[in-house]
PDB file of N, CA and C in Angstrom:
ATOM      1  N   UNK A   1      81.383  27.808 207.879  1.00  0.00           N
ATOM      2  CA  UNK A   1      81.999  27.534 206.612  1.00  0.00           C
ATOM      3  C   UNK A   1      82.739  28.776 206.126  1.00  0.00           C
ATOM      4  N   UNK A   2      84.318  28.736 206.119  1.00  0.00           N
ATOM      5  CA  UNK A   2      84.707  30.152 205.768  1.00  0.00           C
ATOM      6  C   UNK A   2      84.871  30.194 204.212  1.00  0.00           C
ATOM      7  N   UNK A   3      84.435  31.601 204.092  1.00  0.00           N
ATOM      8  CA  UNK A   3      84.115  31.649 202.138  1.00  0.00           C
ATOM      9  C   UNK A   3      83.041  31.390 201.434  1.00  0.00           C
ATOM     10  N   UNK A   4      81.995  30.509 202.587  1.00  0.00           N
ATOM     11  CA  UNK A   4      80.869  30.227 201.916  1.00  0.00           C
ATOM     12  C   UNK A   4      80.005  31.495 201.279  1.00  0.00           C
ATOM     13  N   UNK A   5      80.080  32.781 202.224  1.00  0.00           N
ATOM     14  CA  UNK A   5      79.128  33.515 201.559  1.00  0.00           C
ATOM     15  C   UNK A   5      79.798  33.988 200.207  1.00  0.00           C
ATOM     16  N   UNK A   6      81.070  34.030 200.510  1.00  0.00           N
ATOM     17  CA  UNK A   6      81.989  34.580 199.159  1.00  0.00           C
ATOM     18  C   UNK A   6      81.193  33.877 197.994  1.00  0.00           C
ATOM     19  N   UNK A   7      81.637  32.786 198.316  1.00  0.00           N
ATOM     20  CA  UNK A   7      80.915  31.265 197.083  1.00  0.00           C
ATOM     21  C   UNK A   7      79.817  31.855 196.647  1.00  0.00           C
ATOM     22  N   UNK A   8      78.515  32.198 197.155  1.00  0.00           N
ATOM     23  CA  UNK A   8      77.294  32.215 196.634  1.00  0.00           C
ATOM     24  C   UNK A   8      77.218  34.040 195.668  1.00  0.00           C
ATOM     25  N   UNK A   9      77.905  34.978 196.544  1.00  0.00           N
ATOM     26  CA  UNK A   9      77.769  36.189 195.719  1.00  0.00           C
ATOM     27  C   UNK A   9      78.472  35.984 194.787  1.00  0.00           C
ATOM     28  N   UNK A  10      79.531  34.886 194.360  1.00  0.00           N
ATOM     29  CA  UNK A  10      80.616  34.567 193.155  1.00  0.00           C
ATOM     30  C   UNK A  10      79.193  33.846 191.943  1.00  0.00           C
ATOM     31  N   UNK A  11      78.242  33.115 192.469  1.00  0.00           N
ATOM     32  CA  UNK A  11      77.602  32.196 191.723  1.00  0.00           C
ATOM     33  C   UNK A  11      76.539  33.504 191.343  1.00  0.00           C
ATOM     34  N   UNK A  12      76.264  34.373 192.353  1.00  0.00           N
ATOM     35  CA  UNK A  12      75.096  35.708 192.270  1.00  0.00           C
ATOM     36  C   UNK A  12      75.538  36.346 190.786  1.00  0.00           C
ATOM     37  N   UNK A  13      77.095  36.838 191.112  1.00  0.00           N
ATOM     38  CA  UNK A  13      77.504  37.901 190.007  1.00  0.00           C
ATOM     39  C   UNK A  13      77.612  36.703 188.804  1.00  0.00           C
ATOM     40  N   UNK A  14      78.008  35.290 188.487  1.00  0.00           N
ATOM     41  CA  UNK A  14      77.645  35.314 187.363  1.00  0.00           C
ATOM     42  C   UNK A  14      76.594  34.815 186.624  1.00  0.00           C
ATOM     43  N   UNK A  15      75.767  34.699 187.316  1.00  0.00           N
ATOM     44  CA  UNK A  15      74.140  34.321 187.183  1.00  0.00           C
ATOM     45  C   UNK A  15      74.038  35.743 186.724  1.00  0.00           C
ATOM     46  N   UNK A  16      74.080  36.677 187.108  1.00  0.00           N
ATOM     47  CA  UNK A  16      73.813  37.959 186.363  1.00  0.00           C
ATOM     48  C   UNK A  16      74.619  38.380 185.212  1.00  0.00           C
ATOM     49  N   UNK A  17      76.112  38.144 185.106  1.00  0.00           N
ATOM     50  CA  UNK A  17      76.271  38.025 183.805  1.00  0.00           C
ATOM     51  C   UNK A  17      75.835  37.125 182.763  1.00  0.00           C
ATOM     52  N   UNK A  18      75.722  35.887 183.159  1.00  0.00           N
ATOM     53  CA  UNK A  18      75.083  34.680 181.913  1.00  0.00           C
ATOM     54  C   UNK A  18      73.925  35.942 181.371  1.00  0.00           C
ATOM     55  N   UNK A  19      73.112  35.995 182.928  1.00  0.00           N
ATOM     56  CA  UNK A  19      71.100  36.605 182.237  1.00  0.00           C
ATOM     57  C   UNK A  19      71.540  37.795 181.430  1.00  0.00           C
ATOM     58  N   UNK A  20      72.578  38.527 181.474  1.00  0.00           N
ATOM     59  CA  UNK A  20      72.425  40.333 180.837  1.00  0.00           C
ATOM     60  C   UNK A  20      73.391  39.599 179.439  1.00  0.00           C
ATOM     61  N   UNK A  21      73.775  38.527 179.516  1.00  0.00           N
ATOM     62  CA  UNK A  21      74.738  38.245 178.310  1.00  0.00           C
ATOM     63  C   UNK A  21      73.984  37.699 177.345  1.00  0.00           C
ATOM     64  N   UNK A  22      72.827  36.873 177.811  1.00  0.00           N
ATOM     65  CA  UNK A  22      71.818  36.399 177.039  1.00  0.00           C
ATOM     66  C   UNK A  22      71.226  37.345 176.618  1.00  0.00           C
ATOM     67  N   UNK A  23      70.553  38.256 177.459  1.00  0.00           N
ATOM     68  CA  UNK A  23      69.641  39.257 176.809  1.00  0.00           C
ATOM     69  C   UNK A  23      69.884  40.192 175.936  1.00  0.00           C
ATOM     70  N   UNK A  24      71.545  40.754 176.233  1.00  0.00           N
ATOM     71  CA  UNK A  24      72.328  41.585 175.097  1.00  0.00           C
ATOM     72  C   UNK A  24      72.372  40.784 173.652  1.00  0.00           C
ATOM     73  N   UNK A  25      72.532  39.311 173.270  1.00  0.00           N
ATOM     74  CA  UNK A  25      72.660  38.722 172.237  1.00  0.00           C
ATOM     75  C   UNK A  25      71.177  38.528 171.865  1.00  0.00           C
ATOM     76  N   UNK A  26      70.235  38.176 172.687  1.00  0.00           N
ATOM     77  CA  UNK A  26      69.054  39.015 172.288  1.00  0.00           C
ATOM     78  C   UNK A  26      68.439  39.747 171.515  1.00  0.00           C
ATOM     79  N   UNK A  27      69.008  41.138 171.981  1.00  0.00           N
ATOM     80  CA  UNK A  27      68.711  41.961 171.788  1.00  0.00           C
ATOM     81  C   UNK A  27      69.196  42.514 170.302  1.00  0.00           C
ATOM     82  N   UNK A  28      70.507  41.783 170.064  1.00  0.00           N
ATOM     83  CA  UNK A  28      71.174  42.138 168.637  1.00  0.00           C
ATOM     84  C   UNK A  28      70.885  41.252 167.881  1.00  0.00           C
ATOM     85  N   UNK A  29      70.355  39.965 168.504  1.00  0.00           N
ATOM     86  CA  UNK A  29      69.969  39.016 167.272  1.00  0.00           C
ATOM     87  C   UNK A  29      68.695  39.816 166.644  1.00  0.00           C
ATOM     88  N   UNK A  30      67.516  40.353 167.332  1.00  0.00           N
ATOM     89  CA  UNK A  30      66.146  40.853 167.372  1.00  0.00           C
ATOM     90  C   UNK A  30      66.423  41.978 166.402  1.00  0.00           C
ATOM     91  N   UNK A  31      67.240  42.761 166.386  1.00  0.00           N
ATOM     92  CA  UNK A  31      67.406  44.034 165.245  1.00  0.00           C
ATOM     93  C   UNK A  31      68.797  44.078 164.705  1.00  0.00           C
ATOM     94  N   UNK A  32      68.703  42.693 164.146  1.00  0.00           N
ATOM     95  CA  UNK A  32      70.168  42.628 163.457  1.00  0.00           C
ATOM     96  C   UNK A  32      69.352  43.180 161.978  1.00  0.00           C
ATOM     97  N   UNK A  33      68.027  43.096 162.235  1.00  0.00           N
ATOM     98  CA  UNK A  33      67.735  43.770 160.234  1.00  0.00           C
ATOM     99  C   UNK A  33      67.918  45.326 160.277  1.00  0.00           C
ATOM    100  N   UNK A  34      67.826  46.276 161.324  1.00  0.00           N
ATOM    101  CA  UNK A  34      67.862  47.513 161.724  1.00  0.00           C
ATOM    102  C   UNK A  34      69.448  48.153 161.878  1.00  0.00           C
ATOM    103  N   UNK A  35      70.243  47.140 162.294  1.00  0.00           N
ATOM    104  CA  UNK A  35      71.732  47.224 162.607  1.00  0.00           C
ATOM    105  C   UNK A  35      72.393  47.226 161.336  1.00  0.00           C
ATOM    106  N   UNK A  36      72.265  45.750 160.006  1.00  0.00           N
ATOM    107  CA  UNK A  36      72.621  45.772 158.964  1.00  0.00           C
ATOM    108  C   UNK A  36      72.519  47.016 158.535  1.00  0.00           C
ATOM    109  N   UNK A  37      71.652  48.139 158.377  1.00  0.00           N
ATOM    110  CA  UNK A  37      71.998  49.294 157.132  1.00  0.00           C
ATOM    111  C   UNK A  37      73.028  50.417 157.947  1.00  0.00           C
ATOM    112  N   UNK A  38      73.131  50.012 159.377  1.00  0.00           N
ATOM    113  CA  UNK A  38      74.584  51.075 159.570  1.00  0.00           C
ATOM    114  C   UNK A  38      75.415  50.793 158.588  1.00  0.00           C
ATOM    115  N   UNK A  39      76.292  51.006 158.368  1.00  0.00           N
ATOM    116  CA  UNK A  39      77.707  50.944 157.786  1.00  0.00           C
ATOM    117  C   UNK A  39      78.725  50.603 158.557  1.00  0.00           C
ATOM    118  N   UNK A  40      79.893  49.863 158.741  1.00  0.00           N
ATOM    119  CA  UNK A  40      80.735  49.208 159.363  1.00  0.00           C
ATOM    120  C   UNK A  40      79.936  48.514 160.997  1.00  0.00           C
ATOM    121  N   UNK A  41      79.310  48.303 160.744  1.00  0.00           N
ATOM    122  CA  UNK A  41      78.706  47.359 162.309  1.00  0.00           C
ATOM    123  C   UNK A  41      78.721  45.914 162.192  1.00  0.00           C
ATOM    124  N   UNK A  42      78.509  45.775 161.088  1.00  0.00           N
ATOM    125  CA  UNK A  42      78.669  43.736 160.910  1.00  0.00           C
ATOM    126  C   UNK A  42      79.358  43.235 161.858  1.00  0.00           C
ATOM    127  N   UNK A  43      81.267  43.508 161.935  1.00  0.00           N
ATOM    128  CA  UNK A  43      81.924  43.155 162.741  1.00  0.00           C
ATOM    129  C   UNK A  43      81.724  43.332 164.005  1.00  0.00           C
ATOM    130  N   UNK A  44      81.183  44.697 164.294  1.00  0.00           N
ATOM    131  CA  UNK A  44      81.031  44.570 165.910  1.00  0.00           C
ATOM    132  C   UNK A  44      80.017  43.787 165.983  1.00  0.00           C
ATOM    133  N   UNK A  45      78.723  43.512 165.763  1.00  0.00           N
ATOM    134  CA  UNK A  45      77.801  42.693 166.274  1.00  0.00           C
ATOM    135  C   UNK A  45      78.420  41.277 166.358  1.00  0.00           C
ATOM    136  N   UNK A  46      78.896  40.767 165.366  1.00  0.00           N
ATOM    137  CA  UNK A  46      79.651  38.911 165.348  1.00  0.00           C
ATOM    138  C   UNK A  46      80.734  39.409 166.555  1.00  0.00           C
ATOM    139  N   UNK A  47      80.917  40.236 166.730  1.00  0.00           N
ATOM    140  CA  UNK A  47      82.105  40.383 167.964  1.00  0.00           C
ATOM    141  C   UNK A  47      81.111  40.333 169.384  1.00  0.00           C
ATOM    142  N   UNK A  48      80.757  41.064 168.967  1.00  0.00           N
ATOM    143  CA  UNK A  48      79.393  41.088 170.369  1.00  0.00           C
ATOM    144  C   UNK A  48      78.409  40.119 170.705  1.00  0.00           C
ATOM    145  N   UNK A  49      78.632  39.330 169.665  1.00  0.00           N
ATOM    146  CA  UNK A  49      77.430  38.155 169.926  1.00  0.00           C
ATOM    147  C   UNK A  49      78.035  37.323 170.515  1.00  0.00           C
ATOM    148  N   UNK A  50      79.452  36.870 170.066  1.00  0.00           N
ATOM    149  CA  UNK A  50      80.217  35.602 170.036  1.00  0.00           C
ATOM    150  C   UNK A  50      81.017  36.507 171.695  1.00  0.00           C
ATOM    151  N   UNK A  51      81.037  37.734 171.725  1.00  0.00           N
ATOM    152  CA  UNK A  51      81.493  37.759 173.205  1.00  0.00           C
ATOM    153  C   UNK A  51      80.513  37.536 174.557  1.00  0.00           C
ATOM    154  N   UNK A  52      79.131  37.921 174.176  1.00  0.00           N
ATOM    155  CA  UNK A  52      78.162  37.310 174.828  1.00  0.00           C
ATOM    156  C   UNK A  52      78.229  35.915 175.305  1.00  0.00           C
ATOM    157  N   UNK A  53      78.014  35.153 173.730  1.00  0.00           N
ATOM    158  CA  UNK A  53      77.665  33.536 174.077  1.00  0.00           C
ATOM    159  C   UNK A  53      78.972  32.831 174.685  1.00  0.00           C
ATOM    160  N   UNK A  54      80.077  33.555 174.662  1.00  0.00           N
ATOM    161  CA  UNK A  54      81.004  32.807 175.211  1.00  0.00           C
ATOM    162  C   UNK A  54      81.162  33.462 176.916  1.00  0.00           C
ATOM    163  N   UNK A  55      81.112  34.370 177.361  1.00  0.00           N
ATOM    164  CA  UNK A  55      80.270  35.356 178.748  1.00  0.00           C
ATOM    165  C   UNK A  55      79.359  33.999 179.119  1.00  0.00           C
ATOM    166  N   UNK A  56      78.139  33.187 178.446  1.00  0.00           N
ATOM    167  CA  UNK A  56      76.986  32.881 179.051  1.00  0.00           C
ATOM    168  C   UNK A  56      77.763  31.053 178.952  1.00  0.00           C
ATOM    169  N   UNK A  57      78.437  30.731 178.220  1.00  0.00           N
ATOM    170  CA  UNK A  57      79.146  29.832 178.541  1.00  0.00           C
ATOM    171  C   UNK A  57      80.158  29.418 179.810  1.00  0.00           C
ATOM    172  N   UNK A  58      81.084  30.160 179.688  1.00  0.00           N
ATOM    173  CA  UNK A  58      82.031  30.176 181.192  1.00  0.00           C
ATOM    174  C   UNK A  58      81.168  30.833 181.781  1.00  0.00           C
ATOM    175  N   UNK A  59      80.368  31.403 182.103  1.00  0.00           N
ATOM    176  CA  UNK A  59      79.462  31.478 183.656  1.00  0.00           C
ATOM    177  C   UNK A  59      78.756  29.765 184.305  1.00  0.00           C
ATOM    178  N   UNK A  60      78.430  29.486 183.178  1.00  0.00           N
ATOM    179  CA  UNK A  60      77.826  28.288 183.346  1.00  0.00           C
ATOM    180  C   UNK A  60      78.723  27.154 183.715  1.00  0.00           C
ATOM    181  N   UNK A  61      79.761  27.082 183.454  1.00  0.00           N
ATOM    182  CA  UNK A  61      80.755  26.307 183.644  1.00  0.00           C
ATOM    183  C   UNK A  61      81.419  26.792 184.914  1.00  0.00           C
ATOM    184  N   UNK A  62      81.635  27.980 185.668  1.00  0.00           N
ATOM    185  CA  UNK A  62      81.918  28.439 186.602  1.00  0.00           C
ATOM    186  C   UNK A  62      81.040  27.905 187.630  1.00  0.00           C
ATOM    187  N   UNK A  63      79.703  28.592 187.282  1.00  0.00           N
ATOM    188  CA  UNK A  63      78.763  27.919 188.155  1.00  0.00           C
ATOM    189  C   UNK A  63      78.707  26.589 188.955  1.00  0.00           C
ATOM    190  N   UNK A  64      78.970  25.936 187.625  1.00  0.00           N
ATOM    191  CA  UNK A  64      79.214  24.124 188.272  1.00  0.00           C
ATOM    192  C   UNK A  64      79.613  23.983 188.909  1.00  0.00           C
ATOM    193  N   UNK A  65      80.935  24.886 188.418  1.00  0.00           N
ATOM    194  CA  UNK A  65      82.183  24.170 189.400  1.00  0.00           C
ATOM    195  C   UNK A  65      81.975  24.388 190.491  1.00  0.00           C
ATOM    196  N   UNK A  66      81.559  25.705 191.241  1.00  0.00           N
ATOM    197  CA  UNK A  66      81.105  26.262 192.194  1.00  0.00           C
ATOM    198  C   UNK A  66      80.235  25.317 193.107  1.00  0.00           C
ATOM    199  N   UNK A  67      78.947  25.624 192.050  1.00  0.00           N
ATOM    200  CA  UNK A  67      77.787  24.439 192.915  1.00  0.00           C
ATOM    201  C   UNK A  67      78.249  23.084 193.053  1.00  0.00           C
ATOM    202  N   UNK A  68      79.522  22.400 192.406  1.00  0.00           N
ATOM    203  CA  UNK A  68      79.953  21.415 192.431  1.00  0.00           C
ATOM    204  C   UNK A  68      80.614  21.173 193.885  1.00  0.00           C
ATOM    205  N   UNK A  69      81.255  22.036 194.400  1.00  0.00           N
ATOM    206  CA  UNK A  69      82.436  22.411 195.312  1.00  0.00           C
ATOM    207  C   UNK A  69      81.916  23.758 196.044  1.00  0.00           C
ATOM    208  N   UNK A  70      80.686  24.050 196.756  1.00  0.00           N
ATOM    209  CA  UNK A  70      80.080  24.531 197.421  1.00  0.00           C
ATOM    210  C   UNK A  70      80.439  24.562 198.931  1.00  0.00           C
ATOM    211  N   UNK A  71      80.624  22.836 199.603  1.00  0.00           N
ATOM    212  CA  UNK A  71      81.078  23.107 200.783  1.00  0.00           C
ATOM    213  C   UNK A  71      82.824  22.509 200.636  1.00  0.00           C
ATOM    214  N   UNK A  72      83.278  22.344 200.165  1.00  0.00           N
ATOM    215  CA  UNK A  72      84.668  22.016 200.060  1.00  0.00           C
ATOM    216  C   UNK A  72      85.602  22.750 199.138  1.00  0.00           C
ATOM    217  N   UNK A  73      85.402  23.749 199.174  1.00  0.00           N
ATOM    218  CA  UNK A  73      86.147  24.460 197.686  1.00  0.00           C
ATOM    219  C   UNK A  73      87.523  24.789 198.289  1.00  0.00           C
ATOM    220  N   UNK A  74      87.539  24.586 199.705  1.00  0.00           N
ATOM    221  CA  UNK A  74      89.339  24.340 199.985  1.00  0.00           C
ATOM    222  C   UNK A  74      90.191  23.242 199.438  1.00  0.00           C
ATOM    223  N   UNK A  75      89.438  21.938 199.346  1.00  0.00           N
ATOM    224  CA  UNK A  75      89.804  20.791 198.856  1.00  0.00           C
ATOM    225  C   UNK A  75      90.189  21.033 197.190  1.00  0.00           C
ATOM    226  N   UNK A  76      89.905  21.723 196.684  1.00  0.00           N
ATOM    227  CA  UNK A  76      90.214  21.694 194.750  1.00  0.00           C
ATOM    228  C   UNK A  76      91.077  22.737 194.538  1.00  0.00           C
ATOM    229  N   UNK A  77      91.835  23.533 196.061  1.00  0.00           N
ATOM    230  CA  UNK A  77      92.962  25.007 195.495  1.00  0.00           C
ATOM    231  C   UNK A  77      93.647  24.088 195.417  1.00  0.00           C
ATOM    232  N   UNK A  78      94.351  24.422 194.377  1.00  0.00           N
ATOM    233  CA  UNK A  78      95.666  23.872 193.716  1.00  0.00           C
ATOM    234  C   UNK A  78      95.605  23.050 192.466  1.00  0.00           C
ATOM    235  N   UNK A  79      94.136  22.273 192.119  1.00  0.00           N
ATOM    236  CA  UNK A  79      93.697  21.490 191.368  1.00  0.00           C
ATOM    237  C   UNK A  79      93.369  21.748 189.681  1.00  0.00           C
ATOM    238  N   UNK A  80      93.281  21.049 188.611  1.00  0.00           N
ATOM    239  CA  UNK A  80      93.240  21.556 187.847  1.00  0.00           C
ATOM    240  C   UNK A  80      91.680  22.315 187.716  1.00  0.00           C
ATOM    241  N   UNK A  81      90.660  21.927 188.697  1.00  0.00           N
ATOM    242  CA  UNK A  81      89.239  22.661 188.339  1.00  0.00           C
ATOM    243  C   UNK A  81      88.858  23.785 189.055  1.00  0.00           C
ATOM    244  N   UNK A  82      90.215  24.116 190.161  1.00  0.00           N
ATOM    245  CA  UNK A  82      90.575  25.032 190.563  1.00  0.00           C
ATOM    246  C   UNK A  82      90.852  26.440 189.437  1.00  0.00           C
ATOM    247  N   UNK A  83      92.078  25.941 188.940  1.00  0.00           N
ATOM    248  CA  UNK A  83      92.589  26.646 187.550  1.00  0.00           C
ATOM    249  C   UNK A  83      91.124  26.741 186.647  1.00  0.00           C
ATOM    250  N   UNK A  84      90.420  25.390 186.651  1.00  0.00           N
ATOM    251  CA  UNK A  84      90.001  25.609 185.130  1.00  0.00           C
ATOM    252  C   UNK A  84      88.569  26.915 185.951  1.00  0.00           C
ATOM    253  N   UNK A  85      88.170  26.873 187.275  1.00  0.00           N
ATOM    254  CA  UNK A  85      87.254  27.741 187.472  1.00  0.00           C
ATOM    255  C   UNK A  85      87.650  29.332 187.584  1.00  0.00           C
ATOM    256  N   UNK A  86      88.937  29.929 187.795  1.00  0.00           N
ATOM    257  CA  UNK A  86      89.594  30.774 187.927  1.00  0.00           C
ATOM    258  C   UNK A  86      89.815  31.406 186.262  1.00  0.00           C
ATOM    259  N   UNK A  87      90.053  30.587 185.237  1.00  0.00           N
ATOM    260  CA  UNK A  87      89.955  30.959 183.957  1.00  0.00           C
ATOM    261  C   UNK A  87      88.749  31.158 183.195  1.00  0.00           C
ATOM    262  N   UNK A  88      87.752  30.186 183.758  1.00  0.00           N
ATOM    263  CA  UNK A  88      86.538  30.495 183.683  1.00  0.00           C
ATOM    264  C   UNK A  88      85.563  31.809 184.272  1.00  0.00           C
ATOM    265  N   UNK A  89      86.123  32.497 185.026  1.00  0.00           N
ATOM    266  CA  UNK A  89      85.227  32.844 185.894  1.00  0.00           C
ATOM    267  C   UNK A  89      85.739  34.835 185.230  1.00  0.00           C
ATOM    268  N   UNK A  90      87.221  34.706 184.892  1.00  0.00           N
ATOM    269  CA  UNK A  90      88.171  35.644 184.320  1.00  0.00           C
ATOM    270  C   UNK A  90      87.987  35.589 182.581  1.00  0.00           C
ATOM    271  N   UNK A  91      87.009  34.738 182.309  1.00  0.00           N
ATOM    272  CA  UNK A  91      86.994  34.923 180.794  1.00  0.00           C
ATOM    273  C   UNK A  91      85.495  35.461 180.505  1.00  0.00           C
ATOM    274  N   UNK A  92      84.563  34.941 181.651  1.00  0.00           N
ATOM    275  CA  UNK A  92      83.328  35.770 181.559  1.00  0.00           C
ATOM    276  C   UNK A  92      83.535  37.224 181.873  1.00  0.00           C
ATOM    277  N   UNK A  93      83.962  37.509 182.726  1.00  0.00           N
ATOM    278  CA  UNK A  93      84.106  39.526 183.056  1.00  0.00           C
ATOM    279  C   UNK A  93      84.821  39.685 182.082  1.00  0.00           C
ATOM    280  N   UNK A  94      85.633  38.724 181.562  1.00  0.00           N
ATOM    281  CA  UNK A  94      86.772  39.893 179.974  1.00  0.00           C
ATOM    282  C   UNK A  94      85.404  39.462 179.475  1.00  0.00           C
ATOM    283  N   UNK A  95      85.010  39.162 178.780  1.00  0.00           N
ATOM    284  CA  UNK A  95      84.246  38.889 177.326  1.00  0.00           C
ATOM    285  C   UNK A  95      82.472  39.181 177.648  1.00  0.00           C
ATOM    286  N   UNK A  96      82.139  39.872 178.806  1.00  0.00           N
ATOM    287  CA  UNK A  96      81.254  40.710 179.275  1.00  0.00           C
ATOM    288  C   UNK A  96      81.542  41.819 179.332  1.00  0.00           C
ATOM    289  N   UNK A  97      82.916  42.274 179.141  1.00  0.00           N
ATOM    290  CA  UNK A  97      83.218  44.083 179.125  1.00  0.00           C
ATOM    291  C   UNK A  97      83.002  44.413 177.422  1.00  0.00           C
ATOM    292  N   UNK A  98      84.046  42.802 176.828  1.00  0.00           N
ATOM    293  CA  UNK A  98      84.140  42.908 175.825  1.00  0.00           C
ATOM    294  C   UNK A  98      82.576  42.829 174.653  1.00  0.00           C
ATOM    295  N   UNK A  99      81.447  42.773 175.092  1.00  0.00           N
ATOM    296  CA  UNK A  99      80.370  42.477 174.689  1.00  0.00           C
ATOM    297  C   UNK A  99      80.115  43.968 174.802  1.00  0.00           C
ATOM    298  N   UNK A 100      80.041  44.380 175.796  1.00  0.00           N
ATOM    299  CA  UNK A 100      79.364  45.942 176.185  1.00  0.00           C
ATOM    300  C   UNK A 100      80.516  46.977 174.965  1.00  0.00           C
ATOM    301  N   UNK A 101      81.389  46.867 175.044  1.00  0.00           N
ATOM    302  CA  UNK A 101      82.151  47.394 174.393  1.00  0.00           C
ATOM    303  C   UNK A 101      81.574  48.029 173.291  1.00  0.00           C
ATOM    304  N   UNK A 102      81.461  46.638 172.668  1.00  0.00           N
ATOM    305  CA  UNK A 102      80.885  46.401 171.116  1.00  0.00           C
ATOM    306  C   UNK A 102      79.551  47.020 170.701  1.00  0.00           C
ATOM    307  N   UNK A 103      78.706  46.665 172.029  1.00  0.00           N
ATOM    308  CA  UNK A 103      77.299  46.986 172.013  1.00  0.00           C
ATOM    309  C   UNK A 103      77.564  48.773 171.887  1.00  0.00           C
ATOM    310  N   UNK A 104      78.025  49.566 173.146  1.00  0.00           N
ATOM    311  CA  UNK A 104      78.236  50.866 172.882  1.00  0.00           C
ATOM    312  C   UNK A 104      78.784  51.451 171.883  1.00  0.00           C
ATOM    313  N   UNK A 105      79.201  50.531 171.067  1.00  0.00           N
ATOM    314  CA  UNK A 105      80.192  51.333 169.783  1.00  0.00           C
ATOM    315  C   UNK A 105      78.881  51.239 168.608  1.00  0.00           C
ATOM    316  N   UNK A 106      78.290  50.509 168.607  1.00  0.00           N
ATOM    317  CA  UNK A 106      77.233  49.927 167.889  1.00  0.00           C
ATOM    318  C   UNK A 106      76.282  51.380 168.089  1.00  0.00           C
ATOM    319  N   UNK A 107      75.971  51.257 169.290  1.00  0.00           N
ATOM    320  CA  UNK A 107      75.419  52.525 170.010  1.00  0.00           C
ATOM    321  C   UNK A 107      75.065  53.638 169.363  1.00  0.00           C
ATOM    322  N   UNK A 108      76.792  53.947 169.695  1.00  0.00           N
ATOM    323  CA  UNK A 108      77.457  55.422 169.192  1.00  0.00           C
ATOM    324  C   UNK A 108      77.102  55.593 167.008  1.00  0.00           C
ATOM    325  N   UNK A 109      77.730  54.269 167.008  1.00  0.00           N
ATOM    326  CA  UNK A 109      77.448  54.626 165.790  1.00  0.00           C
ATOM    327  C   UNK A 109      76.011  54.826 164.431  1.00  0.00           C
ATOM    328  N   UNK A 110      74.844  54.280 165.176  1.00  0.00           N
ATOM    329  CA  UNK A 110      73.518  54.313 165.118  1.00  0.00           C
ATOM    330  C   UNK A 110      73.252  55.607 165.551  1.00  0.00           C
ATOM    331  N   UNK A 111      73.499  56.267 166.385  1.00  0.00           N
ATOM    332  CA  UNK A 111      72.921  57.475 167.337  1.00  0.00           C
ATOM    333  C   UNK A 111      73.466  59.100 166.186  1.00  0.00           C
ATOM    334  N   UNK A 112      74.999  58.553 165.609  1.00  0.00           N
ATOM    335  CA  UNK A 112      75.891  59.241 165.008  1.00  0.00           C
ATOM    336  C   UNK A 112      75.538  59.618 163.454  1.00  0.00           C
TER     337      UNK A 112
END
């Protein structure tokens, strides 16, 4: 099967973003009472949360498509679930950088 192993380390890496995207929103839901008395952080956390849950969304939807089209994923290039897994799969790594982002600025500014 050519690509198959590709396929499964594609389903690996975002099984690991969904789990670290969950646990980061987690983690800010859990000391959002500790976060509130920074000063200017509100926005990054609703930025960081909502870049998480949308990270743990298109993984999941990637996934499908994936496990959907496991041994035939030559059959759907060109297709629209082709596209829609390619946008999916490119909106979890943006909005997983974009989560960390937020989280480190959050970071910085607690530490500061």
């Amino acid at each position: 099967m050519p690509g198959f192993e590709k396929r499964k380390v594609s389903i690996d890496l975002l099984k690991h973003l969904a789990t670290l995207s969950a646990a980061f929103a987690a983690v800010l839901a859990a000391s959002l009472e500790y976060l509130s008395k920074i000063s200017t952080t509100s926005s990054l956390i609703e930025i960081g949360v909502m870049s998480f849950l949308v990270c743990v969304i298109s993984s999941v939807i990637a996934i499908l498509i994936l496990l959907a089209n496991i041994e035939n994923l030559v059959v759907i290039a060109g297709t629209k679930r082709h596209a829609i897994l390619r946008i999916t799969t490119g909106l979890a790594i943006l909005s997983f950088g974009s989560g960390i982002f937020c989280v480190s600025a959050i970071v910085l500014r607690a530490v500061a």
